[in-house]
C-alpha atoms as a PDB file:
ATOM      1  CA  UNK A   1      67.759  73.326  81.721  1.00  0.00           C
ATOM      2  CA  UNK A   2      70.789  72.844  79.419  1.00  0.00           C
ATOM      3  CA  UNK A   3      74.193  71.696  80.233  1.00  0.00           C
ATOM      4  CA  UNK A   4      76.964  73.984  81.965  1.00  0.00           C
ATOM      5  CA  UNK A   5      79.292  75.876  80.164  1.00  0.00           C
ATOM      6  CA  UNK A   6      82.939  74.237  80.272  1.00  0.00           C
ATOM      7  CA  UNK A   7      86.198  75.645  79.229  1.00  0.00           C
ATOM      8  CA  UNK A   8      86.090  74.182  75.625  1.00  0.00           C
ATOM      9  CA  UNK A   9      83.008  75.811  74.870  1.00  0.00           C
ATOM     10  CA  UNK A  10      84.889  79.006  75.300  1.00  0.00           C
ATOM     11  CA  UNK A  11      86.941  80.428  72.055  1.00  0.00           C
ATOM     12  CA  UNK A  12      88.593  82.878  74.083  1.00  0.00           C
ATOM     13  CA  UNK A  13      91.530  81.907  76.095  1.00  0.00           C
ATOM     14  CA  UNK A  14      92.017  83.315  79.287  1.00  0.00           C
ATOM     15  CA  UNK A  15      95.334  84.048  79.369  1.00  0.00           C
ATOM     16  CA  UNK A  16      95.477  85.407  75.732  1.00  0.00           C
ATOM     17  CA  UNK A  17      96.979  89.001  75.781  1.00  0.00           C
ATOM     18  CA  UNK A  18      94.422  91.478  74.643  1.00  0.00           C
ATOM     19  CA  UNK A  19      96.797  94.572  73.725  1.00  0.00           C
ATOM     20  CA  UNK A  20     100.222  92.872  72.607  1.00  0.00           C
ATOM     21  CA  UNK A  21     101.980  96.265  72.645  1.00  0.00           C
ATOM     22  CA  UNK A  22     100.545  97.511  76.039  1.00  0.00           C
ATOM     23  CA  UNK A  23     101.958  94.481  77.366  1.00  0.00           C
ATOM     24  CA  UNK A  24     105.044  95.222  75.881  1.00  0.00           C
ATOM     25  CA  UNK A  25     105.009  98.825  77.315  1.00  0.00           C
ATOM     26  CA  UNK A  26     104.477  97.499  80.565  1.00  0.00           C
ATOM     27  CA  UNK A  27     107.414  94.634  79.961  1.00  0.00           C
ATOM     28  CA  UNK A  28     109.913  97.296  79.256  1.00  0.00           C
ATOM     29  CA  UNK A  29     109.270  99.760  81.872  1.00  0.00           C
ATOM     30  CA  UNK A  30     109.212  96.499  84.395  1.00  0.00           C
ATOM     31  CA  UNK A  31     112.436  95.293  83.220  1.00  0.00           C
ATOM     32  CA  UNK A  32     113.861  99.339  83.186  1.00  0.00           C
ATOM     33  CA  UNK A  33     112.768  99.246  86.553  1.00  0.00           C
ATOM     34  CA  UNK A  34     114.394  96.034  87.805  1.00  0.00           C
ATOM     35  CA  UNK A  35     117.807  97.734  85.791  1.00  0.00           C
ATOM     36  CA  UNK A  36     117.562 100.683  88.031  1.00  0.00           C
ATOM     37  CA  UNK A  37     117.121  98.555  91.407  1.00  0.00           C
ATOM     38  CA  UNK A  38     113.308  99.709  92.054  1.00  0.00           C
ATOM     39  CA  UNK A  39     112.366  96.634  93.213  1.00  0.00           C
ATOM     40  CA  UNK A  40     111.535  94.772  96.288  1.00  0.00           C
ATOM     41  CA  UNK A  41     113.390  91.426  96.815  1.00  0.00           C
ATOM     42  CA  UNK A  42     111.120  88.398  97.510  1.00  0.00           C
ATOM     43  CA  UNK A  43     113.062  87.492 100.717  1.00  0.00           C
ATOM     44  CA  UNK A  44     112.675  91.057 101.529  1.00  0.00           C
ATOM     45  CA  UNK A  45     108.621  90.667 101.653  1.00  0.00           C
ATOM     46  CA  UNK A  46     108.784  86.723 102.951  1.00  0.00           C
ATOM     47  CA  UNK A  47     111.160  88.005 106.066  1.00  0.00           C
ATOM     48  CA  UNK A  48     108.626  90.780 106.113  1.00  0.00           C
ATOM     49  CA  UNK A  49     105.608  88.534 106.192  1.00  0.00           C
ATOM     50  CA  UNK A  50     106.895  86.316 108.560  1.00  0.00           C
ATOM     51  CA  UNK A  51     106.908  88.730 111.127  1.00  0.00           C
ATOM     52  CA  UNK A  52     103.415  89.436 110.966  1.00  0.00           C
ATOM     53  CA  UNK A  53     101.145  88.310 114.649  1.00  0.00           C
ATOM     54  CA  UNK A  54     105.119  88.559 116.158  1.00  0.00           C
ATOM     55  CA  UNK A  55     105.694  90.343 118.798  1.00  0.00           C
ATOM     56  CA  UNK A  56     107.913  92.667 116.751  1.00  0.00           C
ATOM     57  CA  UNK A  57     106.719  93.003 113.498  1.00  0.00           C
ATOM     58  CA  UNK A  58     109.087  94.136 110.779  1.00  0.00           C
ATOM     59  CA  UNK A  59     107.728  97.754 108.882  1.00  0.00           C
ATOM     60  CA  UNK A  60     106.943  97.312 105.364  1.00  0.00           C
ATOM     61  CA  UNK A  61     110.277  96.512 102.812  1.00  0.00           C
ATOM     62  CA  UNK A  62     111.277  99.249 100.827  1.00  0.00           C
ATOM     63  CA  UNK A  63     112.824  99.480  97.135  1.00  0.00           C
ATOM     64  CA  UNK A  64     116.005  97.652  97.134  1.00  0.00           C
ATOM     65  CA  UNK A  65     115.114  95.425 100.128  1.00  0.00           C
END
């Protein structure tokens, strides 16, 4: 049996972005969506998480949390 694979006998790189201007797409409409508050803050979800197995847990955050 031959030797395992290892990462430097792959060419491809695993973060390499396949489709440069879908990933642009999806930059501009993330960064349209942060202008126009859609978002959920992260110490909206951590205070959120927390709660969880509490005996009151906190509903889900919503957009602009």
């Amino acid at each position: 049996m031959g030797e395992p694979l290892t990462a430097a006998d792959d060419d491809e790189d695993l973060f390499a972005i396949a489709d440069e201007a879908a990933d642009d797409a999806a930059m501009a409409r993330a960064e349209a969506d942060i202008a126009a508050g859609r978002f959920i803050s992260h110490e909206a979800v951590m205070r959120w998480v927390a709660s969880w197995g509490t005996d009151k847990p906190l509903p889900p955050p919503k957009c602009g949390d």
